[in-house]
C-alpha atoms as a PDB file:
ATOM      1  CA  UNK A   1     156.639 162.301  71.666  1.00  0.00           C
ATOM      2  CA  UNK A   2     159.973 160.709  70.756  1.00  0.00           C
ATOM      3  CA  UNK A   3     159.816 157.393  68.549  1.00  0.00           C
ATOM      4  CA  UNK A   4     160.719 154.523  70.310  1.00  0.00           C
ATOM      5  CA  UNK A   5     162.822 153.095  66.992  1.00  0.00           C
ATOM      6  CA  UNK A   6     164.945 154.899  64.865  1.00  0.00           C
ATOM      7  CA  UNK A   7     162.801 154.020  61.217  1.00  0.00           C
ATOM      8  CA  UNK A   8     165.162 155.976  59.064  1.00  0.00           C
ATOM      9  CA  UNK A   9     166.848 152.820  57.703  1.00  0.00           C
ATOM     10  CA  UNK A  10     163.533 150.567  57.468  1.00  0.00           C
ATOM     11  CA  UNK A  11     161.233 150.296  54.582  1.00  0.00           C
ATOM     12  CA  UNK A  12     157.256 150.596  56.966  1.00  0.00           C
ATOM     13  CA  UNK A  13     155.145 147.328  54.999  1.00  0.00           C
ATOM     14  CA  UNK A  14     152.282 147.621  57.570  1.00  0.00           C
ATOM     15  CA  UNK A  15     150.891 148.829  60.575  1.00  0.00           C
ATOM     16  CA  UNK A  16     153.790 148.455  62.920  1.00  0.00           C
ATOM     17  CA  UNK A  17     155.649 146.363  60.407  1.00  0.00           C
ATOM     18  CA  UNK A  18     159.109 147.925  59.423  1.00  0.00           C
ATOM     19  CA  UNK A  19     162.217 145.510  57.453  1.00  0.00           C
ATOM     20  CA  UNK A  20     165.754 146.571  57.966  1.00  0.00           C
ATOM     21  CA  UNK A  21     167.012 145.105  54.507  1.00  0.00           C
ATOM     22  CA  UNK A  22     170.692 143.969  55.273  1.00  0.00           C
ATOM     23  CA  UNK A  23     170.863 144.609  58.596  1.00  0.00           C
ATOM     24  CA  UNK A  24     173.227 142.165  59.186  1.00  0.00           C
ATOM     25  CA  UNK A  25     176.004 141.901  56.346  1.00  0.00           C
ATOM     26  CA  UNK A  26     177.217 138.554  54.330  1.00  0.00           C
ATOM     27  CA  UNK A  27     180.040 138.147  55.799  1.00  0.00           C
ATOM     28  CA  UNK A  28     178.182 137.765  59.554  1.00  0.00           C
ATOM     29  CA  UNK A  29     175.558 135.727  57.828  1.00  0.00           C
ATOM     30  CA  UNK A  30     178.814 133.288  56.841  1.00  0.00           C
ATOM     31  CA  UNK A  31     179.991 133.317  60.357  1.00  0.00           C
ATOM     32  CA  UNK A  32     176.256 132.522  61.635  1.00  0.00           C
ATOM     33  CA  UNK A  33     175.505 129.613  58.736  1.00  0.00           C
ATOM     34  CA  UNK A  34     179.177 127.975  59.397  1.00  0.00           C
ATOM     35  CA  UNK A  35     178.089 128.065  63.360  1.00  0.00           C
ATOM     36  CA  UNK A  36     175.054 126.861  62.530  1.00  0.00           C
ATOM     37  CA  UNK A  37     176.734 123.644  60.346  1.00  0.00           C
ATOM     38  CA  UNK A  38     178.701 122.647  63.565  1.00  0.00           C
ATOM     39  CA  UNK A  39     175.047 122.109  65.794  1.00  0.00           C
ATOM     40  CA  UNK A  40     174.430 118.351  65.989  1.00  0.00           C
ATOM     41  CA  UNK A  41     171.976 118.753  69.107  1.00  0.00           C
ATOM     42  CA  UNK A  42     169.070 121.044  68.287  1.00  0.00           C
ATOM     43  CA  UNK A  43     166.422 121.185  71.031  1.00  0.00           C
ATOM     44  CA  UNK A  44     162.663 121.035  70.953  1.00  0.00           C
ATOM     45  CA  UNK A  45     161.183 123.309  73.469  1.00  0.00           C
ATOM     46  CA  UNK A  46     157.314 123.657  74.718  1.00  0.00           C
ATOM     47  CA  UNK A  47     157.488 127.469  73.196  1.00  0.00           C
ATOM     48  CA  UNK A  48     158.593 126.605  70.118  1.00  0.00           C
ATOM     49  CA  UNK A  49     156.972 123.211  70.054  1.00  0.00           C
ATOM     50  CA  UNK A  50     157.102 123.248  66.090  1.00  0.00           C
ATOM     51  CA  UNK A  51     160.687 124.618  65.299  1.00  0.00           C
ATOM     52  CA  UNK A  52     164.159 123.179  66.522  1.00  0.00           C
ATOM     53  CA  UNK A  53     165.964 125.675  68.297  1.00  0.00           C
ATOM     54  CA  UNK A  54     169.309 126.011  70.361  1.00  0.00           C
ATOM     55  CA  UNK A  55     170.119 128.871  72.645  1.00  0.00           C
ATOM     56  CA  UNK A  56     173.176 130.791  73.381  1.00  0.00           C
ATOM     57  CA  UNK A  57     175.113 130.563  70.400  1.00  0.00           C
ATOM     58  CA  UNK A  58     177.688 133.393  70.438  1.00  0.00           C
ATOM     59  CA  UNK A  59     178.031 133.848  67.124  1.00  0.00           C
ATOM     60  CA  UNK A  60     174.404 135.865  67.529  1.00  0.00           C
ATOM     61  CA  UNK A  61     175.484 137.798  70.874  1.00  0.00           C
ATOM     62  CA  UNK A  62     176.319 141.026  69.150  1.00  0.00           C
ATOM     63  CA  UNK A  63     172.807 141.085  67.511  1.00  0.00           C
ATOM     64  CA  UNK A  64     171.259 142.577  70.658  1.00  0.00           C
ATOM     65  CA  UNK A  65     173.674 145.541  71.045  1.00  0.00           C
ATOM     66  CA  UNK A  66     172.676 146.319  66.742  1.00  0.00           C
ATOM     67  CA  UNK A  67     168.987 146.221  67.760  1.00  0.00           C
ATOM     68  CA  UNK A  68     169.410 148.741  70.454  1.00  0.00           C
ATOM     69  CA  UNK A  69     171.321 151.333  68.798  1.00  0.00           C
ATOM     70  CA  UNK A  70     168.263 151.799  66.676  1.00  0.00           C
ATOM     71  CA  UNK A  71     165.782 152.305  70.335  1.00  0.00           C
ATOM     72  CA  UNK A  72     165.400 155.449  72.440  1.00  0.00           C
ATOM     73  CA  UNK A  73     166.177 155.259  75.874  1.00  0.00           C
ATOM     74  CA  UNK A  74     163.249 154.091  77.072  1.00  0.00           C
ATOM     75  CA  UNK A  75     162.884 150.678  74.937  1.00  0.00           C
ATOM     76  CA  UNK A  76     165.468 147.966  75.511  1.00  0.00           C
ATOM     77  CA  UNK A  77     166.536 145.424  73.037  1.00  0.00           C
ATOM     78  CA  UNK A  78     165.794 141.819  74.879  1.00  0.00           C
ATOM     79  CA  UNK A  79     168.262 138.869  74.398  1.00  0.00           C
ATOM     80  CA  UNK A  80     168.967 137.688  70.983  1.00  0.00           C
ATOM     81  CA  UNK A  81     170.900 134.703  71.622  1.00  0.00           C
ATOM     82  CA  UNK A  82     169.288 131.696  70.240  1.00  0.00           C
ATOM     83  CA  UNK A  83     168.400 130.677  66.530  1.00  0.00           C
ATOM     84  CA  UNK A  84     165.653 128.933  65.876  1.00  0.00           C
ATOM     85  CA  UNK A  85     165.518 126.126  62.733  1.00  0.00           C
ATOM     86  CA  UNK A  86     162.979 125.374  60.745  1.00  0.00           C
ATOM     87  CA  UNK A  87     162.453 121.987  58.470  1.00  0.00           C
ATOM     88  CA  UNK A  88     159.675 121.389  55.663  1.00  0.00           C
ATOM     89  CA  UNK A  89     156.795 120.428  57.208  1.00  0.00           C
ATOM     90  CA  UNK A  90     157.619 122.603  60.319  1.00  0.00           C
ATOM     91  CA  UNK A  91     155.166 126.211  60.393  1.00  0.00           C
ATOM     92  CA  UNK A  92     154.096 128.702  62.968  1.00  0.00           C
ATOM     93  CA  UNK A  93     150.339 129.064  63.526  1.00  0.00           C
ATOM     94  CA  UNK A  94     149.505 133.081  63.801  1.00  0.00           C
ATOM     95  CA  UNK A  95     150.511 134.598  66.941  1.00  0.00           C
ATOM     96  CA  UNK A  96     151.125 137.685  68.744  1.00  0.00           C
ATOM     97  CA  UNK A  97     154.140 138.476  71.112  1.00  0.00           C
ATOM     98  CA  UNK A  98     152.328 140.228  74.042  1.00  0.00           C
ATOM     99  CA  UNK A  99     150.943 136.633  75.365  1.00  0.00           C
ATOM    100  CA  UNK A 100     153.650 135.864  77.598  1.00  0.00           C
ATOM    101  CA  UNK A 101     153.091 139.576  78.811  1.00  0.00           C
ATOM    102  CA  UNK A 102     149.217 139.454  79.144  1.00  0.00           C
ATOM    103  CA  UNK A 103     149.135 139.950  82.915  1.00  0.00           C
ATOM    104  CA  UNK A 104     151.766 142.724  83.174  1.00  0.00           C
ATOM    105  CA  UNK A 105     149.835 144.736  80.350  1.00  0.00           C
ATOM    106  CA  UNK A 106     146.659 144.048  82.726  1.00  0.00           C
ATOM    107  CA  UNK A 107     148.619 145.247  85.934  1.00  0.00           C
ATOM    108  CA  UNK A 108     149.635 148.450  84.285  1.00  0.00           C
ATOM    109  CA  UNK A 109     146.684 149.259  82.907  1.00  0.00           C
ATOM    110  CA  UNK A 110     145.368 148.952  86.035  1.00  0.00           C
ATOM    111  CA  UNK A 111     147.836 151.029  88.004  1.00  0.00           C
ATOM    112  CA  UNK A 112     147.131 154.498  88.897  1.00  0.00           C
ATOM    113  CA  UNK A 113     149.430 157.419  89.870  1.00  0.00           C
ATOM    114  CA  UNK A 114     150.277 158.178  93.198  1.00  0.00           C
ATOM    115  CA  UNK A 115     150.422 154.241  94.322  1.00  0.00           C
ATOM    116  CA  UNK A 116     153.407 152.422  95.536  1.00  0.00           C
ATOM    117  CA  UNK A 117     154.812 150.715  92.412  1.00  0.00           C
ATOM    118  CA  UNK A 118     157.257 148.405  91.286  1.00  0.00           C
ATOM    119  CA  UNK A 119     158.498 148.565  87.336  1.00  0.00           C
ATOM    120  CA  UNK A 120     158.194 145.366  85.565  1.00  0.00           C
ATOM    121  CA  UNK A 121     159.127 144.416  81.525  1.00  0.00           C
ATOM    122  CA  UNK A 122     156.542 144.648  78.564  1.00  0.00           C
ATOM    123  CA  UNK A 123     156.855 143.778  75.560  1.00  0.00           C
ATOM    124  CA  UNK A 124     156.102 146.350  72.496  1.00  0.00           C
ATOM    125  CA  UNK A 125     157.471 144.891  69.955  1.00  0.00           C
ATOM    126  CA  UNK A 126     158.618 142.015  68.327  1.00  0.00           C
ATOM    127  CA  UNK A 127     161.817 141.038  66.336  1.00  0.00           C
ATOM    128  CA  UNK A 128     163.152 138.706  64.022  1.00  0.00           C
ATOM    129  CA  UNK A 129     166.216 138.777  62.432  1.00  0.00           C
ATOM    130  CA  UNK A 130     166.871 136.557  59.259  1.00  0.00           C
ATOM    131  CA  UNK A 131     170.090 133.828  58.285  1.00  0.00           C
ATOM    132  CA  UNK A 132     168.651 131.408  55.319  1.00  0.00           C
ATOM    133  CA  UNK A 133     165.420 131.150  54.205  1.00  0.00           C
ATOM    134  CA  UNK A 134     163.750 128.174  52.306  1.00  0.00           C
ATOM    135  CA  UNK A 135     163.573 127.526  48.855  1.00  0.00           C
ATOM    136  CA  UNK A 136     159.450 127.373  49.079  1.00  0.00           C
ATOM    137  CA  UNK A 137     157.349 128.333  51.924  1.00  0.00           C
ATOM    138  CA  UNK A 138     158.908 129.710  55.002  1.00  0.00           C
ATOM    139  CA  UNK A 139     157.068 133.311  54.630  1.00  0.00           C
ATOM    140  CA  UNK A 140     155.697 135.675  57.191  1.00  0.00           C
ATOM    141  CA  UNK A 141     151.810 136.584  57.386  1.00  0.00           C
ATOM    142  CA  UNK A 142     150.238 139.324  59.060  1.00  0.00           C
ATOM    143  CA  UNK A 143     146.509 137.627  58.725  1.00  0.00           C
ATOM    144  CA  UNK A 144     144.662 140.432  60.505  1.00  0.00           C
ATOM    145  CA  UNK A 145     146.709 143.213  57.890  1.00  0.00           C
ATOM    146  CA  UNK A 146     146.544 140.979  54.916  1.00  0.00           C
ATOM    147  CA  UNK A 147     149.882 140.978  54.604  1.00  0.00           C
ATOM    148  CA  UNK A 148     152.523 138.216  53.355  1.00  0.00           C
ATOM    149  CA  UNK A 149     156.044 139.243  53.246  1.00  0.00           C
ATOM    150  CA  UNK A 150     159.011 137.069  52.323  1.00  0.00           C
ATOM    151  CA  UNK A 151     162.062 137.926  54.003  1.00  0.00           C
ATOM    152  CA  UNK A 152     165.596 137.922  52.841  1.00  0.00           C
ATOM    153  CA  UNK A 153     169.128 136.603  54.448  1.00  0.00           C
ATOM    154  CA  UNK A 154     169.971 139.542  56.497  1.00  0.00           C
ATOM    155  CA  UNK A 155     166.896 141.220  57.378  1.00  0.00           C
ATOM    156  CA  UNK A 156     165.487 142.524  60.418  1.00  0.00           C
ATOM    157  CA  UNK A 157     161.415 142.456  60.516  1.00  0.00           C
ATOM    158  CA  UNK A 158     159.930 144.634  63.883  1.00  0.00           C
ATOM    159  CA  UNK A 159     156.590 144.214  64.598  1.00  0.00           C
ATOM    160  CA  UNK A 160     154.539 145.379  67.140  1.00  0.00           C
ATOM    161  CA  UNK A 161     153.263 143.109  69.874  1.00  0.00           C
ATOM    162  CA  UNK A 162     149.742 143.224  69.715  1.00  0.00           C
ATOM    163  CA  UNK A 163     146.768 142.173  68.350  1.00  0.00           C
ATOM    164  CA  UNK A 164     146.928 144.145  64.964  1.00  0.00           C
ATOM    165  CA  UNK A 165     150.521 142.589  63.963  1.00  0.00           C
ATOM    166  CA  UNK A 166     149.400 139.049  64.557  1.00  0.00           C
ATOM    167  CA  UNK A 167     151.535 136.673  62.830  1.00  0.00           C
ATOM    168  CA  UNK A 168     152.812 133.442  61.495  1.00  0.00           C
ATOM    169  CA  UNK A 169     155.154 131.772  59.598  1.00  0.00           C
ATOM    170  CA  UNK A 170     153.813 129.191  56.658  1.00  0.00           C
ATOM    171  CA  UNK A 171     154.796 125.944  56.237  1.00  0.00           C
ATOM    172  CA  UNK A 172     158.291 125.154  55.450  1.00  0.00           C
ATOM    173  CA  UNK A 173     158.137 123.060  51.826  1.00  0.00           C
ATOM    174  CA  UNK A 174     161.957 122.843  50.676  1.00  0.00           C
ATOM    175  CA  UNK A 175     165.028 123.724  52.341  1.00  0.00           C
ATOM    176  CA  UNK A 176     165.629 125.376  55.944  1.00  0.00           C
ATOM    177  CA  UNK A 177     164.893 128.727  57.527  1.00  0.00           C
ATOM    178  CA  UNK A 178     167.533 129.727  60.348  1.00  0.00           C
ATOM    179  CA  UNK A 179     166.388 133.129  62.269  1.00  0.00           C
ATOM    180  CA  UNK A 180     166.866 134.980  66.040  1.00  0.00           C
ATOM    181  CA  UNK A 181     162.940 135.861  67.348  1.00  0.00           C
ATOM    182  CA  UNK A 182     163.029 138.351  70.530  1.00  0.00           C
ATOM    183  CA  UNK A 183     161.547 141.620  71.564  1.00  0.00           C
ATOM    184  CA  UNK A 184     161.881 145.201  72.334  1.00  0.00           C
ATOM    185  CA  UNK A 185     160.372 146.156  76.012  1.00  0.00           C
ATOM    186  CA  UNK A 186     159.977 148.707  78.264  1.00  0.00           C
ATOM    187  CA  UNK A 187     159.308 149.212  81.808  1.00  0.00           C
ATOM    188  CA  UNK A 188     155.940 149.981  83.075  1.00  0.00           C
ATOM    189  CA  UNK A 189     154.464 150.717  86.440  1.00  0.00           C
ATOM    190  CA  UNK A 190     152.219 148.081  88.276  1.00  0.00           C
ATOM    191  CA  UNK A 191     150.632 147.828  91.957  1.00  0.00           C
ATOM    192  CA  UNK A 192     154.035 146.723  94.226  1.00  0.00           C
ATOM    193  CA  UNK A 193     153.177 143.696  96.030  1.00  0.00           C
ATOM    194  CA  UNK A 194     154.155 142.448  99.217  1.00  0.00           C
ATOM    195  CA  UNK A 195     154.159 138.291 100.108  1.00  0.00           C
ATOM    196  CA  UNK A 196     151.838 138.158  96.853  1.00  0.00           C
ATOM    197  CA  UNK A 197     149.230 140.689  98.034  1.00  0.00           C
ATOM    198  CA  UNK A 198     149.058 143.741  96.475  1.00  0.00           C
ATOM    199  CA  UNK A 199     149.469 146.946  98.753  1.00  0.00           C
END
């Protein structure tokens, strides 16, 4: 079966963990940080309730077109267009990036062959890609994989969406952590509905 990601340029730290070390080079990190410098008006939102985080910045854009090139042609590289800060005191509690996908995972699973069908996005995996990193604290944990990894400017973590590559981010302590979070889908079949019945 072919791979959905092209691993030959990651270093594999887990079970469905893989780090691209300088996937993005210093001189688009520059560009990134001196975008970053000119934000005044970072927003709050209810998804990233602890984090600041503004969306379309287009110094990021070509981020998603990179992520793809590593993906077979049945994954797709989602959005990458916001960064996401993070202050001391600010932390992620452990996670996993299938949850805004629960239902469509449940629809599929339940799906068999042979009925009418519509195709709908799933997340596999999920994606981070690195800009500055605090002096103390900042880190990535895998809690159910014992793992703590501390990234570096210019990395690109993938992780797999479910359960087993649960994950946070500890508590920022001194200095900021700028990074891009999205996900790798695919399409999957699930029971076509019509006016919110299913056929």
């Amino acid at each position: 079966m072919q791979q959905p990601i092209n691993l030959e340029n990651f270093e594999i730290i887990g079970d469905k963990i893989y780090v691209y070390k300088n996937f993005i080079s210093p001189d688009e990190i520059e560009l990134i940080k001196n975008e970053i410098s000119k934000i005044e008006d970072w927003k709050i939102f209810p998804y990233f309730e602890k984090t600041n985080t503004i969306t379309h910045t287009d110094s990021v854009s070509f981020i998603q077109k990179r992520i793809q090139s590593l993906l077979n042609d049945k994954h797709f590289a989602a959005d990458a267009n916001s960064i996401v800060k993070m202050v001391p005191g600010q932390s992620w509690d452990p996670h996993v990036d299938v949850h805004d996908f629960e239902e469509i995972e449940k629809l599929a699973s339940e799906y068999v062959d042979g009925e009418e069908f519509c195709e709908e996005r799933l997340s596999v995996f999920g994606t981070i890609v690195y800009y500055q990193l605090p002096e103390i604290g900042g880190g990535l944990f895998y809690p159910k994989q014992k793992i703590e990894y501390t990234p570096s400017a210019g990395d690109l973590v993938i992780h797999g969406s479910g359960y087993e590559c649960e994950h946070g981010v500890s508590k920022v302590i001194k200095g900021e952590r700028y990074a891009t979070p999205s996900h790798i889908y695919k399409y999957v079949k699930v029971k076509k509905e019509i006016d919110g019945l299913k056929l």
